[in-house]
Every structure is written in structure tokens, then in C-alpha cells.
PDB file of N, CA and C in Angstrom:
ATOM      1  N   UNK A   1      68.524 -65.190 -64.895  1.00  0.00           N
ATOM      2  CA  UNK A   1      68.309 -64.684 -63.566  1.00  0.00           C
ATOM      3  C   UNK A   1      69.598 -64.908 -62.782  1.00  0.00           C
ATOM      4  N   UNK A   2      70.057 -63.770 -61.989  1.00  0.00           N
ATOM      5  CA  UNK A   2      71.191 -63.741 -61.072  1.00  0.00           C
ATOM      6  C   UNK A   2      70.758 -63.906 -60.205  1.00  0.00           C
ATOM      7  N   UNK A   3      71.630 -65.082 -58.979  1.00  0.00           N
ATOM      8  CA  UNK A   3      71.225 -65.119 -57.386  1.00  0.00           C
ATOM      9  C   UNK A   3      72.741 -64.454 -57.147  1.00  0.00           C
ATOM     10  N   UNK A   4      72.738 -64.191 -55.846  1.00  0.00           N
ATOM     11  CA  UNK A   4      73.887 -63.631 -54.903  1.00  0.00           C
ATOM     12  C   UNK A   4      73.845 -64.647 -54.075  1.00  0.00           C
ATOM     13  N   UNK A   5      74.491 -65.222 -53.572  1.00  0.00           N
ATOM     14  CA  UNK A   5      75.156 -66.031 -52.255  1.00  0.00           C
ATOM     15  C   UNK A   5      76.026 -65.530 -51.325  1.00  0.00           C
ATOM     16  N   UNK A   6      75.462 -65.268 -49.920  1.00  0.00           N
ATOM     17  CA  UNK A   6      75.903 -64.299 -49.107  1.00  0.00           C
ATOM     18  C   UNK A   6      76.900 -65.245 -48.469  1.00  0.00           C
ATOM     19  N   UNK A   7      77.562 -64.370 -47.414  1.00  0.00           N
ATOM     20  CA  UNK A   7      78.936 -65.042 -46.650  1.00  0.00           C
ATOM     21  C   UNK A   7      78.457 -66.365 -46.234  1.00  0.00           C
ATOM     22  N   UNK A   8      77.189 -66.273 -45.578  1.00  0.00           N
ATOM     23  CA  UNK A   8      76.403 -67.574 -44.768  1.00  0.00           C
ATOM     24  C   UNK A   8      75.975 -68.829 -46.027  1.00  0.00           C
ATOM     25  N   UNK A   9      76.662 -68.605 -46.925  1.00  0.00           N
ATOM     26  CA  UNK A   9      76.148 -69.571 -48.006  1.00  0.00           C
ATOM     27  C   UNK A   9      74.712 -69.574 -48.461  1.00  0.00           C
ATOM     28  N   UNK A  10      74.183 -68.323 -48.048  1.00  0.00           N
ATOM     29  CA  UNK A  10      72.441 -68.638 -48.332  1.00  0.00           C
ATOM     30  C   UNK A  10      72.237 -67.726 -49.616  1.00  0.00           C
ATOM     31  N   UNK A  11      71.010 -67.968 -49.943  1.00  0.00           N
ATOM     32  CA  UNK A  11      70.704 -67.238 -51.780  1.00  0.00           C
ATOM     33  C   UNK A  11      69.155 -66.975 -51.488  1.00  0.00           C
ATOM     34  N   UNK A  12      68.758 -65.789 -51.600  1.00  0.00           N
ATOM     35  CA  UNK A  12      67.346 -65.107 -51.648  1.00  0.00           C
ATOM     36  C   UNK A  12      67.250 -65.264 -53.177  1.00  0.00           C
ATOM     37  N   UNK A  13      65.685 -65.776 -53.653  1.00  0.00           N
ATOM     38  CA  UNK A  13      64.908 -66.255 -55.057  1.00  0.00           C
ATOM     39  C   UNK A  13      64.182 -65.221 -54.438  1.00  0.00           C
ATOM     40  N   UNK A  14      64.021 -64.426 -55.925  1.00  0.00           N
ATOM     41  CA  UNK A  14      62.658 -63.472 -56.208  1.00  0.00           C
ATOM     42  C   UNK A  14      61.535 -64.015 -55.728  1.00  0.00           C
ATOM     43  N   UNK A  15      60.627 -63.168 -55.552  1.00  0.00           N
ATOM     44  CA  UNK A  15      59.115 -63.364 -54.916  1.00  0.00           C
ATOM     45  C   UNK A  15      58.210 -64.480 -55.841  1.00  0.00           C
ATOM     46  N   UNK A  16      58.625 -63.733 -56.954  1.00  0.00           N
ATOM     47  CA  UNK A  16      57.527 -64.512 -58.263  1.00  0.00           C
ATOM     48  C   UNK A  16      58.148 -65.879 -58.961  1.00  0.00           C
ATOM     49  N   UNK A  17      59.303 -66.065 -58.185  1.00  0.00           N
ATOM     50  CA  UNK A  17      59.736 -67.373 -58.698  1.00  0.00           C
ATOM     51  C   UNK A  17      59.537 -68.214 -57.420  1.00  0.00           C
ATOM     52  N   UNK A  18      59.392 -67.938 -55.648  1.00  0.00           N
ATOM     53  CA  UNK A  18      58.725 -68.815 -55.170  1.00  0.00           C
ATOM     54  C   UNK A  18      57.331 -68.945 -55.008  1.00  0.00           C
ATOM     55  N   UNK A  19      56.739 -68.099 -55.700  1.00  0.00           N
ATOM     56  CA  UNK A  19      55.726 -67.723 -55.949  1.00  0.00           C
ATOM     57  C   UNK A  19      54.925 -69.093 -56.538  1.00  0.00           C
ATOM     58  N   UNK A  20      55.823 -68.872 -57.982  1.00  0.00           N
ATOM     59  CA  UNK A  20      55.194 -69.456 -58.897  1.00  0.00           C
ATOM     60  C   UNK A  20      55.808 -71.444 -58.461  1.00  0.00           C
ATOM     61  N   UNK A  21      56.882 -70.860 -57.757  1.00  0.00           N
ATOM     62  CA  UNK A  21      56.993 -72.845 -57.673  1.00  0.00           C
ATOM     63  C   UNK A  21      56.279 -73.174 -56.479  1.00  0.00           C
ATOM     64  N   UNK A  22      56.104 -72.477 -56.495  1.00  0.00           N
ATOM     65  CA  UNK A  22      54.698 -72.562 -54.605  1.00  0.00           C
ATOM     66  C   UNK A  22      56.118 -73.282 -53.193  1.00  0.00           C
ATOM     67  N   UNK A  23      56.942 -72.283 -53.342  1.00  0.00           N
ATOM     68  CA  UNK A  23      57.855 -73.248 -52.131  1.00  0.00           C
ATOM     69  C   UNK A  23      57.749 -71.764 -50.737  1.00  0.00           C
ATOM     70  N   UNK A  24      57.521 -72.517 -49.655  1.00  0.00           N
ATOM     71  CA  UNK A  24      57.393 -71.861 -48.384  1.00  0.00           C
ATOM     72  C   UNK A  24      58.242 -71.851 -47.914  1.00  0.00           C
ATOM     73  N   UNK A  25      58.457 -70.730 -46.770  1.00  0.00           N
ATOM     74  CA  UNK A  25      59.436 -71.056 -45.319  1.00  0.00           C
ATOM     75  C   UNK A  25      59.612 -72.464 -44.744  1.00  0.00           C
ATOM     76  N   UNK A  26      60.476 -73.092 -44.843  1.00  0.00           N
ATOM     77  CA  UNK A  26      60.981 -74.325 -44.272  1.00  0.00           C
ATOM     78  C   UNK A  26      60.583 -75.357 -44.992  1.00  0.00           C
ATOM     79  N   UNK A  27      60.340 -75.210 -46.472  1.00  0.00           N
ATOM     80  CA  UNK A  27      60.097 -76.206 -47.462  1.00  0.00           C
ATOM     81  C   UNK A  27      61.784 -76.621 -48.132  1.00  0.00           C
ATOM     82  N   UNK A  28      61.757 -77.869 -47.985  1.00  0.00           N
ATOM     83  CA  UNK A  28      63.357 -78.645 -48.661  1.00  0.00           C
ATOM     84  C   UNK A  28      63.405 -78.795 -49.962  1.00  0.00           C
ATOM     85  N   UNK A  29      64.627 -78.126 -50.753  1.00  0.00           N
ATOM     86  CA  UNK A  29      64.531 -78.308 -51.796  1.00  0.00           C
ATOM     87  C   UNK A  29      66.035 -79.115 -52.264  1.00  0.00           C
ATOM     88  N   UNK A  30      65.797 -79.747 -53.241  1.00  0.00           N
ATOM     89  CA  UNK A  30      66.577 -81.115 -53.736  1.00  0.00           C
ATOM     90  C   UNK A  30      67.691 -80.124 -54.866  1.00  0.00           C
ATOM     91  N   UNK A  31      69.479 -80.246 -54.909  1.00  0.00           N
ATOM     92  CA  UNK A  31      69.746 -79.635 -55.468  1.00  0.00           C
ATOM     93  C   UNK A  31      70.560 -80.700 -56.585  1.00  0.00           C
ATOM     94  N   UNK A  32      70.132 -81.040 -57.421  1.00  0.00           N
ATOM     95  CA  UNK A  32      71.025 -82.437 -58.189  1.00  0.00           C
ATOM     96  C   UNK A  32      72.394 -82.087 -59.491  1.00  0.00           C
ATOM     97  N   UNK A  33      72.941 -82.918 -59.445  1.00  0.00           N
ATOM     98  CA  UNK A  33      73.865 -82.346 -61.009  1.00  0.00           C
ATOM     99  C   UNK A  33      73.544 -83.272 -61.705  1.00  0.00           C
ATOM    100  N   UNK A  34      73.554 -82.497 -63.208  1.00  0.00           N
ATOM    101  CA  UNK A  34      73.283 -83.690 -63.855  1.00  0.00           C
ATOM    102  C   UNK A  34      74.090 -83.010 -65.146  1.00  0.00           C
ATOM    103  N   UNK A  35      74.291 -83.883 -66.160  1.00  0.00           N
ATOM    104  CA  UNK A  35      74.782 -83.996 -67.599  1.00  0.00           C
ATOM    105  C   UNK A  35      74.454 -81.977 -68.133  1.00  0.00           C
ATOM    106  N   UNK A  36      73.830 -81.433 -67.878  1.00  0.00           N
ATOM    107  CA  UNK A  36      72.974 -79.971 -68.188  1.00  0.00           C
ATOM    108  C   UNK A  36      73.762 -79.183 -67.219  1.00  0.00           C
ATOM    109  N   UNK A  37      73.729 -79.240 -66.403  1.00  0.00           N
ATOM    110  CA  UNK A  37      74.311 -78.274 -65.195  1.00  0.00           C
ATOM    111  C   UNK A  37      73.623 -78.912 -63.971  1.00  0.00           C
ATOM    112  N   UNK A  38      73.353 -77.550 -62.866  1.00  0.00           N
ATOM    113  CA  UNK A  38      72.827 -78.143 -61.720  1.00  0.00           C
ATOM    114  C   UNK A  38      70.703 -78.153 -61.893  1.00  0.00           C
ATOM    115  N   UNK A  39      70.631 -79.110 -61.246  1.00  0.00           N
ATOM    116  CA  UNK A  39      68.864 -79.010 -61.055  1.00  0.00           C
ATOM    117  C   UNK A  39      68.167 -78.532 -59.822  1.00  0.00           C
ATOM    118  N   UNK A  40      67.634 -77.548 -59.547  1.00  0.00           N
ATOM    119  CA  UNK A  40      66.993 -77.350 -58.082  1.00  0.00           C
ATOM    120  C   UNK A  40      65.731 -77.853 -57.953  1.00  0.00           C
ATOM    121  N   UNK A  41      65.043 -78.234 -57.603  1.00  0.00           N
ATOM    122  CA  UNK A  41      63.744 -79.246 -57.250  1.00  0.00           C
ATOM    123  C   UNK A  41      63.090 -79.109 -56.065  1.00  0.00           C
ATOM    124  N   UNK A  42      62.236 -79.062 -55.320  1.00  0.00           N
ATOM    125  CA  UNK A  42      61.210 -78.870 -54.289  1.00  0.00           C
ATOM    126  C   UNK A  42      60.743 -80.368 -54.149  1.00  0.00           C
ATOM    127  N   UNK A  43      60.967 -80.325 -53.240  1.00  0.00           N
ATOM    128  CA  UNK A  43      60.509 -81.865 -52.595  1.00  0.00           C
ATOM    129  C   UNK A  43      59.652 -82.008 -51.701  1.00  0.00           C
ATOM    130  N   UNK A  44      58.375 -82.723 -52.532  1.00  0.00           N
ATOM    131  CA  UNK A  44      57.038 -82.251 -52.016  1.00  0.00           C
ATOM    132  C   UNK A  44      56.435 -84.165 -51.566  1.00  0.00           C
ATOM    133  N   UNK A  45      55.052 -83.570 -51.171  1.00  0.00           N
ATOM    134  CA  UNK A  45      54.985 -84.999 -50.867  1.00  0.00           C
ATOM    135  C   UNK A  45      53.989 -85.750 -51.677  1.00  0.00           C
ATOM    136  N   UNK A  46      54.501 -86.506 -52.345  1.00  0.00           N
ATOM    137  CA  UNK A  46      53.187 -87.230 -53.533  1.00  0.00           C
ATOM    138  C   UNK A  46      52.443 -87.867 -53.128  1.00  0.00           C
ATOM    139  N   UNK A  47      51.068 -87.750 -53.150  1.00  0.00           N
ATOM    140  CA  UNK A  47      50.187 -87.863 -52.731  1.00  0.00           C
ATOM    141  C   UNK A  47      49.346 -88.947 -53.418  1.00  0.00           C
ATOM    142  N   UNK A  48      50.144 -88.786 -54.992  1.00  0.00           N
ATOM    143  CA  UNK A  48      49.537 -90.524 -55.694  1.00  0.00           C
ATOM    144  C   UNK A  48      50.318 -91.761 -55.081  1.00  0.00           C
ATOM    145  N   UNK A  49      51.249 -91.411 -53.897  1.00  0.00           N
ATOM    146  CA  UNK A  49      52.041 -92.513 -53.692  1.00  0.00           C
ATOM    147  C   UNK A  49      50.861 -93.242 -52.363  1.00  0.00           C
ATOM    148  N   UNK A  50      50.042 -92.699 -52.020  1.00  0.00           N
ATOM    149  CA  UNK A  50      48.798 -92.881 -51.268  1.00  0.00           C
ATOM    150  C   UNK A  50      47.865 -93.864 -52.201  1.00  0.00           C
ATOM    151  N   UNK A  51      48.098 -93.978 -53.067  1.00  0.00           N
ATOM    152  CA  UNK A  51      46.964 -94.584 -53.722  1.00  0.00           C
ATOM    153  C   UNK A  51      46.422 -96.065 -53.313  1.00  0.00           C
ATOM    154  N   UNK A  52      47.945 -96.884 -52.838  1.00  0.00           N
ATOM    155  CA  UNK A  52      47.824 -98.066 -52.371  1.00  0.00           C
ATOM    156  C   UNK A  52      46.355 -98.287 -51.156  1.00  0.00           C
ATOM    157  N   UNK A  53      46.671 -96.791 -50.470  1.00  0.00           N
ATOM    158  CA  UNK A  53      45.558 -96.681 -48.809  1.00  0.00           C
ATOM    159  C   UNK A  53      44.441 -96.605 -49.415  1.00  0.00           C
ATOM    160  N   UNK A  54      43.851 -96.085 -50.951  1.00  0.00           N
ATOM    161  CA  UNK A  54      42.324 -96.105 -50.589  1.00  0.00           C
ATOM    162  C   UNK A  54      41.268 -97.023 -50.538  1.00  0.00           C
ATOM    163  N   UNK A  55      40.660 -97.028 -49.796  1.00  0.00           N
ATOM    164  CA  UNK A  55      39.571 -98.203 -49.634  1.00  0.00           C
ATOM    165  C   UNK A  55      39.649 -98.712 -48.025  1.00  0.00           C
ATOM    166  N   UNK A  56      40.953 -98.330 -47.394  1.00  0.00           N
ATOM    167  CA  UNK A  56      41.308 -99.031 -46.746  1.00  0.00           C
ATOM    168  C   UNK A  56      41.201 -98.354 -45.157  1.00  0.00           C
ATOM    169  N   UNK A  57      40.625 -96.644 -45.231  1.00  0.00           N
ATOM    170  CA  UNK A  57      40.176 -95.816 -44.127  1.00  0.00           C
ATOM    171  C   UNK A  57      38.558 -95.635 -44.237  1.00  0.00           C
ATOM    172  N   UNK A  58      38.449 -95.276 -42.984  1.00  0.00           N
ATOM    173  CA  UNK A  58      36.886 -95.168 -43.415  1.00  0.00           C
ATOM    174  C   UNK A  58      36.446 -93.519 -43.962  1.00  0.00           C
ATOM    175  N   UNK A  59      35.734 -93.505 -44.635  1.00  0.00           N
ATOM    176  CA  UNK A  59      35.189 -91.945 -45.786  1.00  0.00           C
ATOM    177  C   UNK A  59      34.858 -91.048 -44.380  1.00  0.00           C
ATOM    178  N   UNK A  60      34.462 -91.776 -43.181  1.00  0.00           N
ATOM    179  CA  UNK A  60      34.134 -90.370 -42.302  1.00  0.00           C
ATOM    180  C   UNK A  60      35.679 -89.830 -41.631  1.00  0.00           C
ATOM    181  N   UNK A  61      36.758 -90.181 -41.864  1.00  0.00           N
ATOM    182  CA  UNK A  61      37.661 -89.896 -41.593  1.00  0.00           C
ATOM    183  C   UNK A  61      38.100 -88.139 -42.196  1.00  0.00           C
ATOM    184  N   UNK A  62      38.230 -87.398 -41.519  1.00  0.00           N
ATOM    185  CA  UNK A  62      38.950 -85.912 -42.203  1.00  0.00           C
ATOM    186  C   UNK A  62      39.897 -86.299 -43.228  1.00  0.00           C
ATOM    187  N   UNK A  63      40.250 -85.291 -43.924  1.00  0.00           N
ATOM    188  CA  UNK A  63      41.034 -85.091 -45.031  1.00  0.00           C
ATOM    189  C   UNK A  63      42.161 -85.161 -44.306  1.00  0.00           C
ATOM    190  N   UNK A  64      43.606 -85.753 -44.361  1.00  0.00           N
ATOM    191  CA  UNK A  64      44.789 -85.332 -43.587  1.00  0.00           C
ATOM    192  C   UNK A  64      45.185 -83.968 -44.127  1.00  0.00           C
ATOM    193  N   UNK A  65      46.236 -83.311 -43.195  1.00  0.00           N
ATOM    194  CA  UNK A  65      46.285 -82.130 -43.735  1.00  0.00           C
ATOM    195  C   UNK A  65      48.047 -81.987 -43.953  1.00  0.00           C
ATOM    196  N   UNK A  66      47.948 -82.338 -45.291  1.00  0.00           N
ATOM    197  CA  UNK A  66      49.317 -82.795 -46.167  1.00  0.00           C
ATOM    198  C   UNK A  66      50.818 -81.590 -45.737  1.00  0.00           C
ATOM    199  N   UNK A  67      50.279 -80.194 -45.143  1.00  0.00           N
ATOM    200  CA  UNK A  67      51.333 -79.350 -45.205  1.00  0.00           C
ATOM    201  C   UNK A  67      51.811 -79.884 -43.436  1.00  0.00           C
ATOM    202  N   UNK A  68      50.741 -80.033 -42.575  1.00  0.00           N
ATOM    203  CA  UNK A  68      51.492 -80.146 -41.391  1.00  0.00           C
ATOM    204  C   UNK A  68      52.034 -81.605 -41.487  1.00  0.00           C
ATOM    205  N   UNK A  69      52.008 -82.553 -42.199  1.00  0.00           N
ATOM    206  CA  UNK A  69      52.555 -83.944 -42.404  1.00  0.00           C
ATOM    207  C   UNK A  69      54.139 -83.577 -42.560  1.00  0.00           C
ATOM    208  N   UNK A  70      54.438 -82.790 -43.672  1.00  0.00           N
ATOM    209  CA  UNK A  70      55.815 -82.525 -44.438  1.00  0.00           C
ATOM    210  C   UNK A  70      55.610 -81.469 -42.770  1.00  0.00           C
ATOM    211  N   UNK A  71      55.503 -80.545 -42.744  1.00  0.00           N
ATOM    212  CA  UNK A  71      56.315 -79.934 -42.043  1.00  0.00           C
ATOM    213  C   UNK A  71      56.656 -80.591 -40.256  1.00  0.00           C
ATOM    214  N   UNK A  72      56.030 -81.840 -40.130  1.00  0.00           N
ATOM    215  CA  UNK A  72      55.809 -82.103 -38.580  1.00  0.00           C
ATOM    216  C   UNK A  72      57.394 -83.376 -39.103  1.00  0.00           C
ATOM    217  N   UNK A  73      57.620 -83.299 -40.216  1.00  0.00           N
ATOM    218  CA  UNK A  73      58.813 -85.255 -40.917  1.00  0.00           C
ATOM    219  C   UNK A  73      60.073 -84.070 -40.847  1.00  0.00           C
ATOM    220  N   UNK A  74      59.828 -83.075 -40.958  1.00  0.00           N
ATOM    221  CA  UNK A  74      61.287 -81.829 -40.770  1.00  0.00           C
ATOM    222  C   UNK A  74      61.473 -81.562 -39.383  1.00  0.00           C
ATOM    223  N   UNK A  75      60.856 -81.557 -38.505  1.00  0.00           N
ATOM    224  CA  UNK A  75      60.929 -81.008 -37.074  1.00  0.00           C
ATOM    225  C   UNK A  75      61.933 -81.570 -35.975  1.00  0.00           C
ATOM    226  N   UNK A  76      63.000 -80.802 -35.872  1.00  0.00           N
ATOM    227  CA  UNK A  76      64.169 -81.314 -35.078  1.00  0.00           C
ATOM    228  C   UNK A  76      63.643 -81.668 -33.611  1.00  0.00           C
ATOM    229  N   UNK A  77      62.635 -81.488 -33.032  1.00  0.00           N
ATOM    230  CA  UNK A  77      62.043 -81.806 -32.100  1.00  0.00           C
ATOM    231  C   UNK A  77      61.494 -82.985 -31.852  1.00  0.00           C
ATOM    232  N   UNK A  78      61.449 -83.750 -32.692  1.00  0.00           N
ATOM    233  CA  UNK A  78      60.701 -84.976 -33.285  1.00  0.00           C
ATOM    234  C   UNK A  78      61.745 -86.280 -33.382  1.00  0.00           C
ATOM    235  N   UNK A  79      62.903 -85.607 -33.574  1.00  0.00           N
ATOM    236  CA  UNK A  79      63.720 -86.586 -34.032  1.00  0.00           C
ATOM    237  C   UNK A  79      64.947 -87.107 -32.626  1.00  0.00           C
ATOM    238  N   UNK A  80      65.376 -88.012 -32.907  1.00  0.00           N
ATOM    239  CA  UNK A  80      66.292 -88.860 -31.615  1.00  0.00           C
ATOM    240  C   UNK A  80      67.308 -88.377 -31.254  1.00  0.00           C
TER     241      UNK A  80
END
């Protein structure tokens, strides 16, 4: 697969490849080098890293809602 990288340094991914990695508008993605070439990665929020909290809210509590979490920890509005 060919990307183009425009003057602005930016690169449009086919539909069915953010498709299929499930990455949205204003989702951060991790770009690493390694020994292979480069790695691109989506940096999501793990949710087994929660595991320590259960027991520890009460069950009538709502479900948090994991996309506005990541997208409210990006918000330049938020920050100092």
C-alpha cells in the first residue's frame, strides 16, 4: 500500500484500513522504529489496566464511557 504525504506533512489511509483498525477523527497514533522498519500503532485505552478498581465502585454506578475519557485527556482546553 502507497500513502502520499502532502506539503503539510499529513498522509490520508484508505477507508478500509481505518476501518478495519477502528481509528477515528482525533484518535493518536504511536509511530515507533524498530529493528523491521517503522511501526504505526493506535493508542487506545486499556481497559484491563482497570482491573486493580473492581470491587472497589459501587455496581449501581453507569458504565464510564471510555471514548469521551480518551477524547476529554486530548483536549487543549483542558490543559494549563
Amino acid at each position: 500500500m502507497h500513502l502520499k504525504v502532502t506539503s503539510k506533512r499529513q498522509v490520508t489511509f484508505p477507508k478500509r484500513v481505518m476501518e478495519s483498525l477502528r481509528i477515528r477523527q482525533g484518535d493518536t497514533l504511536i509511530l515507533m522504529e524498530t529493528d523491521n522498519g517503522l511501526l504505526l500503532k493506535s493508542r487506545r485505552f486499556d481497559v484491563e489496566k482497570l482491573a486493580p478498581l473492581r470491587g472497589k465502585f459501587s455496581p449501581d454506578l453507569p458504565a464510564p464511557d471510555l471514548d469521551a475519557i480518551r477524547h476529554a485527556a486530548q483536549d487543549p482546553s483542558l490543559r494549563d
